[in-house]
C-alpha atoms as a PDB file:
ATOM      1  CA  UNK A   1     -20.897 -14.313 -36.830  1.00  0.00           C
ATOM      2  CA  UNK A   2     -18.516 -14.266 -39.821  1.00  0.00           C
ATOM      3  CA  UNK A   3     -16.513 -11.538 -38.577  1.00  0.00           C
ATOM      4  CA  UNK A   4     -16.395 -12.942 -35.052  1.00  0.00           C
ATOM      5  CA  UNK A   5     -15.472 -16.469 -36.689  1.00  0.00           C
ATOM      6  CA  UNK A   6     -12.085 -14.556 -38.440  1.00  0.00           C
ATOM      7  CA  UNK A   7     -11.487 -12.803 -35.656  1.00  0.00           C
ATOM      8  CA  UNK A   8     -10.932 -16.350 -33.858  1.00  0.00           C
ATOM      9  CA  UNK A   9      -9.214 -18.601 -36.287  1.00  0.00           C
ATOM     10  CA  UNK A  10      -7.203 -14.813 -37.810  1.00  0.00           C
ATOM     11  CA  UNK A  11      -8.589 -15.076 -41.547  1.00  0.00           C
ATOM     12  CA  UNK A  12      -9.207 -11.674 -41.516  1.00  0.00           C
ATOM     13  CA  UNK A  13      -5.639 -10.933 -40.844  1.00  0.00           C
ATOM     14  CA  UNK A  14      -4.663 -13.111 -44.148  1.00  0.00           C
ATOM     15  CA  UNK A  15      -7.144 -11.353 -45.685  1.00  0.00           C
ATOM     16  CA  UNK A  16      -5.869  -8.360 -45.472  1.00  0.00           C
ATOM     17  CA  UNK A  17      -3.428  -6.050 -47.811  1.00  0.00           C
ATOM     18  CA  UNK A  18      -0.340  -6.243 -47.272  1.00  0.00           C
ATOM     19  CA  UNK A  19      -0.554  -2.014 -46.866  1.00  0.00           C
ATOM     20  CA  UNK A  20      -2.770  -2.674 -43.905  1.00  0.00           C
ATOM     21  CA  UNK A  21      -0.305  -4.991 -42.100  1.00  0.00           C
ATOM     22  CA  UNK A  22       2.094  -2.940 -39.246  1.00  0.00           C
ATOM     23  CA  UNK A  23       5.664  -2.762 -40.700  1.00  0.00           C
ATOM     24  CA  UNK A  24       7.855  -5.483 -39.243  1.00  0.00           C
ATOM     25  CA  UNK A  25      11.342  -4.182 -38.134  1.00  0.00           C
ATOM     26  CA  UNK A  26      14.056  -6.065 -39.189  1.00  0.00           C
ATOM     27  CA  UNK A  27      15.799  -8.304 -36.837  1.00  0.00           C
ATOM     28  CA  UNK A  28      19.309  -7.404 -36.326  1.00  0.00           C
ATOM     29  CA  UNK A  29      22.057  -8.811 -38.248  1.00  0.00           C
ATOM     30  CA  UNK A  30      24.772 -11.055 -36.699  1.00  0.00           C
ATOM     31  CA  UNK A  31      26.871  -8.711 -37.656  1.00  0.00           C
ATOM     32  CA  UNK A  32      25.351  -5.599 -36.405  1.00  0.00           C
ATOM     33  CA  UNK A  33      27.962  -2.710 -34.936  1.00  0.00           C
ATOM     34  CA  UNK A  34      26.410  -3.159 -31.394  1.00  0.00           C
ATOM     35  CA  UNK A  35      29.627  -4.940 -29.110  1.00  0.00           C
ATOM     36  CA  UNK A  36      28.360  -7.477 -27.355  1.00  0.00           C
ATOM     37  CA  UNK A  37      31.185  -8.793 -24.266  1.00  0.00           C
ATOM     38  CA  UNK A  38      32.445 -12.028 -24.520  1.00  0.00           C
ATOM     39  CA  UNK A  39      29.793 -14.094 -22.098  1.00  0.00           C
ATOM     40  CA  UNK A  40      30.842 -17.089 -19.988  1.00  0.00           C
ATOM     41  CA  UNK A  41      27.594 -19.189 -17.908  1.00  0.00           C
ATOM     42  CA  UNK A  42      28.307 -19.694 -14.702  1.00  0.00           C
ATOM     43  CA  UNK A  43      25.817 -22.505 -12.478  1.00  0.00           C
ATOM     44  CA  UNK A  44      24.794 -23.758  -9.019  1.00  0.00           C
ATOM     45  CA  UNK A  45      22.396 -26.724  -9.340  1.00  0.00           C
ATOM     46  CA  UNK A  46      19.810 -28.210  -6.746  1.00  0.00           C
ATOM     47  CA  UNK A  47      21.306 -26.020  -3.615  1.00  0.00           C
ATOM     48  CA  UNK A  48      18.816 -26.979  -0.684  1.00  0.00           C
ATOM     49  CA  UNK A  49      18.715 -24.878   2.070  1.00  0.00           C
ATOM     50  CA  UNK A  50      16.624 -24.435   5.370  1.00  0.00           C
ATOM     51  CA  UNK A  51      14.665 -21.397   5.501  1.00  0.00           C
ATOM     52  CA  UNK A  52      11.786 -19.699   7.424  1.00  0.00           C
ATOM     53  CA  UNK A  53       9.970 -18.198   4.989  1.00  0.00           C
ATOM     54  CA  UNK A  54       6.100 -18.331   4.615  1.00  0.00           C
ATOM     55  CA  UNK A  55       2.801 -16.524   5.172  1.00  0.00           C
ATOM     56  CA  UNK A  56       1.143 -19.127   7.238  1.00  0.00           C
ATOM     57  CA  UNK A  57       1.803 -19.546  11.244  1.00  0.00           C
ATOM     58  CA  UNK A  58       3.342 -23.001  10.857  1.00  0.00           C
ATOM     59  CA  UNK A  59       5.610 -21.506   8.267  1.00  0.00           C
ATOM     60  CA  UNK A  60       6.922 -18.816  10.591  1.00  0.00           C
ATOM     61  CA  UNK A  61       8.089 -21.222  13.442  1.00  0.00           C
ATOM     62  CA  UNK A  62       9.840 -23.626  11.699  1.00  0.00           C
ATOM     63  CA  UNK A  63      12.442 -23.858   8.550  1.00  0.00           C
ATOM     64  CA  UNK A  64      11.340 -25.505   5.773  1.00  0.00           C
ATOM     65  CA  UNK A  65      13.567 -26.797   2.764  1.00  0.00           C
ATOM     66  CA  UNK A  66      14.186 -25.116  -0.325  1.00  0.00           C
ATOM     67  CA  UNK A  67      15.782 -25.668  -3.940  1.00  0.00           C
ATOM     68  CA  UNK A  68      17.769 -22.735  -5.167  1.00  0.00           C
ATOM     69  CA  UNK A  69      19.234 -23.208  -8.589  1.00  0.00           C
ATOM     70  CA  UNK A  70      21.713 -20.042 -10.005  1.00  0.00           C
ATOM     71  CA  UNK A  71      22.820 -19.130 -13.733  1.00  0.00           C
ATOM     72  CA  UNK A  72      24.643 -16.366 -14.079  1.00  0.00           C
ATOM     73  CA  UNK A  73      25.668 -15.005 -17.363  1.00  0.00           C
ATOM     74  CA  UNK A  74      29.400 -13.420 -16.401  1.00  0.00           C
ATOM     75  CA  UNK A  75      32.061 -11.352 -18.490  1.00  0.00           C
ATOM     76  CA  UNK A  76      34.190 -14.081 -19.904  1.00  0.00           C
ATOM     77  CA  UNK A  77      38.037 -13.530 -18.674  1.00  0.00           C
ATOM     78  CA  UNK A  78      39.200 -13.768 -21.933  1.00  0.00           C
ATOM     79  CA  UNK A  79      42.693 -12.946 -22.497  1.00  0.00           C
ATOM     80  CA  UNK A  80      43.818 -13.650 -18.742  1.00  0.00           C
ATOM     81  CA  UNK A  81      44.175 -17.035 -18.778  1.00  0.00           C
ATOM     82  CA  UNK A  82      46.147 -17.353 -15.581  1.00  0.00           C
ATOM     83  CA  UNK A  83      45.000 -20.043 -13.252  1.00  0.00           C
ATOM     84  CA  UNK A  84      43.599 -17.393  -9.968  1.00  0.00           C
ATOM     85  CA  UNK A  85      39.832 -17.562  -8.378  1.00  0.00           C
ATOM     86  CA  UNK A  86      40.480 -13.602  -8.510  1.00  0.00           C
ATOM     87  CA  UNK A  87      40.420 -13.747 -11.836  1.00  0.00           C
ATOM     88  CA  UNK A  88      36.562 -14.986 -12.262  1.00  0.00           C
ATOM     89  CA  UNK A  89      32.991 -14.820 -10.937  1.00  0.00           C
ATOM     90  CA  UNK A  90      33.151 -17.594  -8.334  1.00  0.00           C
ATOM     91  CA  UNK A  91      29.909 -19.613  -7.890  1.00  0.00           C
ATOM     92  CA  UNK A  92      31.147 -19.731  -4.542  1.00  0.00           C
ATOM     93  CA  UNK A  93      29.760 -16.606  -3.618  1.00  0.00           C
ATOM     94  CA  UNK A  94      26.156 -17.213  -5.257  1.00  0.00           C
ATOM     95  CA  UNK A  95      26.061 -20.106  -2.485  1.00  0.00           C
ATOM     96  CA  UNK A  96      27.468 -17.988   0.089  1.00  0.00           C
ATOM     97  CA  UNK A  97      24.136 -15.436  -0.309  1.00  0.00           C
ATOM     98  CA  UNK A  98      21.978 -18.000  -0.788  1.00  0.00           C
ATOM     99  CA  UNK A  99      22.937 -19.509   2.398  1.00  0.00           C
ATOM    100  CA  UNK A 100      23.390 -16.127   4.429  1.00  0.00           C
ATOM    101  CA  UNK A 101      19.675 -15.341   2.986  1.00  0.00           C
ATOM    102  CA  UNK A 102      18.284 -18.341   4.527  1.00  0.00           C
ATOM    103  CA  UNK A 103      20.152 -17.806   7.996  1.00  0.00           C
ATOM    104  CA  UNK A 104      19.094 -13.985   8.399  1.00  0.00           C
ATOM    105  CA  UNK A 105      15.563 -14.834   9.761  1.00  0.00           C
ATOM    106  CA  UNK A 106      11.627 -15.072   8.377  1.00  0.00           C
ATOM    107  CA  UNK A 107      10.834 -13.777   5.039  1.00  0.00           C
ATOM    108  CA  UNK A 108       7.268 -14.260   3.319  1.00  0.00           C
ATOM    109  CA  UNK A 109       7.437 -14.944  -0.150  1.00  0.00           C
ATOM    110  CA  UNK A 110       9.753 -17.131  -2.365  1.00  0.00           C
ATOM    111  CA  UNK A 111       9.646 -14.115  -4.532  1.00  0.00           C
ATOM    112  CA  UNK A 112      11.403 -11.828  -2.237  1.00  0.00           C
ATOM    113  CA  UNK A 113      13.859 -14.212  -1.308  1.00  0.00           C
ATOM    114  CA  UNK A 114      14.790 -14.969  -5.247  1.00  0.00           C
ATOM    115  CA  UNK A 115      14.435 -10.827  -5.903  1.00  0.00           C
ATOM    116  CA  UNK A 116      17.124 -10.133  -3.044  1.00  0.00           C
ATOM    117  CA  UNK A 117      19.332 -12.851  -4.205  1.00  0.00           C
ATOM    118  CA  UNK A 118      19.429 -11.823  -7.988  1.00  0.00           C
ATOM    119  CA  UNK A 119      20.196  -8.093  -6.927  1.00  0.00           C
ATOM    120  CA  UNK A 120      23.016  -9.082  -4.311  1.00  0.00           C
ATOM    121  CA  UNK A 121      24.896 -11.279  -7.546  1.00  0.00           C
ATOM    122  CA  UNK A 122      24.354  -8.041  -9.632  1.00  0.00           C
ATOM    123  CA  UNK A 123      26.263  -6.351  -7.037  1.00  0.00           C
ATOM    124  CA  UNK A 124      29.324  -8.021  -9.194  1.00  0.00           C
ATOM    125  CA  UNK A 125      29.793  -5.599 -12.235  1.00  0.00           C
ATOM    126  CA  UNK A 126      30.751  -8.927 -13.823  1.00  0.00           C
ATOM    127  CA  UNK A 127      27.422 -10.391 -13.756  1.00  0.00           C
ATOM    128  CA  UNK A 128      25.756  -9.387 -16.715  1.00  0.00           C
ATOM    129  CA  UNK A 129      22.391 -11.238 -16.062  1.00  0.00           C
ATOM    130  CA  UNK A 130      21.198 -13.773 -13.129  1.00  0.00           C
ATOM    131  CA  UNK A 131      18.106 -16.191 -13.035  1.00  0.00           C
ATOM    132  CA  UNK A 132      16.857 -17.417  -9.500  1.00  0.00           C
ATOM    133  CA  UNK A 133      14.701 -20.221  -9.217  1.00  0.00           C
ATOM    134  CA  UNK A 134      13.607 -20.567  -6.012  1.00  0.00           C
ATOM    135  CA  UNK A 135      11.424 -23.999  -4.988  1.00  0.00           C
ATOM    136  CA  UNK A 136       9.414 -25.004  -1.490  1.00  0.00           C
ATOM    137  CA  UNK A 137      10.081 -28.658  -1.628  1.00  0.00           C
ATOM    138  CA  UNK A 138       7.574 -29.502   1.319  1.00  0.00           C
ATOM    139  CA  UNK A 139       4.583 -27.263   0.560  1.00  0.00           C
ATOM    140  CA  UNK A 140       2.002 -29.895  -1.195  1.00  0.00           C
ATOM    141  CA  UNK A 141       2.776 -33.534  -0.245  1.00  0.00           C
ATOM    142  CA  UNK A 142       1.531 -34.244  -3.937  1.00  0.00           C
ATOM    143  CA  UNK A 143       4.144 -31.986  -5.948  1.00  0.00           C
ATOM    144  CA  UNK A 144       7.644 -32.395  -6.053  1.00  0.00           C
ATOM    145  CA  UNK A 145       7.855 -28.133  -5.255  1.00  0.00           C
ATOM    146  CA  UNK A 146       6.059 -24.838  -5.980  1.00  0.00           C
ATOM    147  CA  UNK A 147       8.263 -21.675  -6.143  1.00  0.00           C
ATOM    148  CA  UNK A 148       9.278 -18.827  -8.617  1.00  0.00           C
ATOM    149  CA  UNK A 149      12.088 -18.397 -11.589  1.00  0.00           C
ATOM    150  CA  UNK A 150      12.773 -14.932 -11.992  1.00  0.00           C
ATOM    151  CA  UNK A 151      15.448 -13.307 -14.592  1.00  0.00           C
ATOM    152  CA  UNK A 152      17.368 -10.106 -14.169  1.00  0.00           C
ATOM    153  CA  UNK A 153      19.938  -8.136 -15.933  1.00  0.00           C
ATOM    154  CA  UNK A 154      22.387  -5.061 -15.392  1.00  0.00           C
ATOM    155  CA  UNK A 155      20.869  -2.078 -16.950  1.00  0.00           C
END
């Protein structure tokens, strides 16, 4: 009972030497050698769209609303400072595949649809990392949405 009773509240882990502990790494410094690109965040918020996507029957016959929400983390322009859209990541084109998504027919799962979007903005060499949320917003008439966040990075 004793043992069980520090295994739950972790006395026996205080207890213990500090030889019998697993060596901590240490974190890196802030001024490690490892180049990290200059990072600028780039955002679409509360996109709706109409979809078909769904398991159920009445999900496959007719569109149903959804949230998308973007961040991208893209390489910051620094340096080039002129004033051209070919100079950045435009969040233009995060809207333009959400929306082409939506249009290209019946998917099943939220989670494919956030999955194919995060992998078409890595497409862009500039996009170092993407989340997708993706939200049903008339699934359960008792919840503002259900859906999926999902995070992905180059490399």
């Amino acid at each position: 009972m004793n043992t069980l009773f520090a295994q739950v509240t972790g006395t026996a882990a205080k207890a213990a030497p500090a030889q019998a502990r697993p060596a901590v790494a240490n974190p890196p410094l802030a001024n490690s050698p490892v180049a990290v690109p200059p990072l600028a965040r780039i955002f679409v918020r509360d996109l709706v769209v109409m979809a078909v996507i769904g398991i159920y029957d009445h999900e496959k016959r007719q569109a149903q609303r959804l949230r998308v929400n973007l961040d991208m983390m893209v390489l910051d322009r620094q340096g080039q400072r002129r004033d051209d859209i070919a100079d950045v990541v435009s969040y233009e084109d995060g809207v333009n595949i959400v929306r082409d998504l939506a249009a290209q027919g019946h998917l099943n799962l939220v989670e494919t649809f956030a999955e194919t979007v995060a992998q078409r903005l890595l497409k862009d060499t500039r996009v170092h990392s993407v989340t997708v949320r993706v939200e049903k917003l008339d699934v359960f008439p008792d919840a503002a949405s259900a859906g999926i966040e999902i995070t992905r990075q180059r490399g």
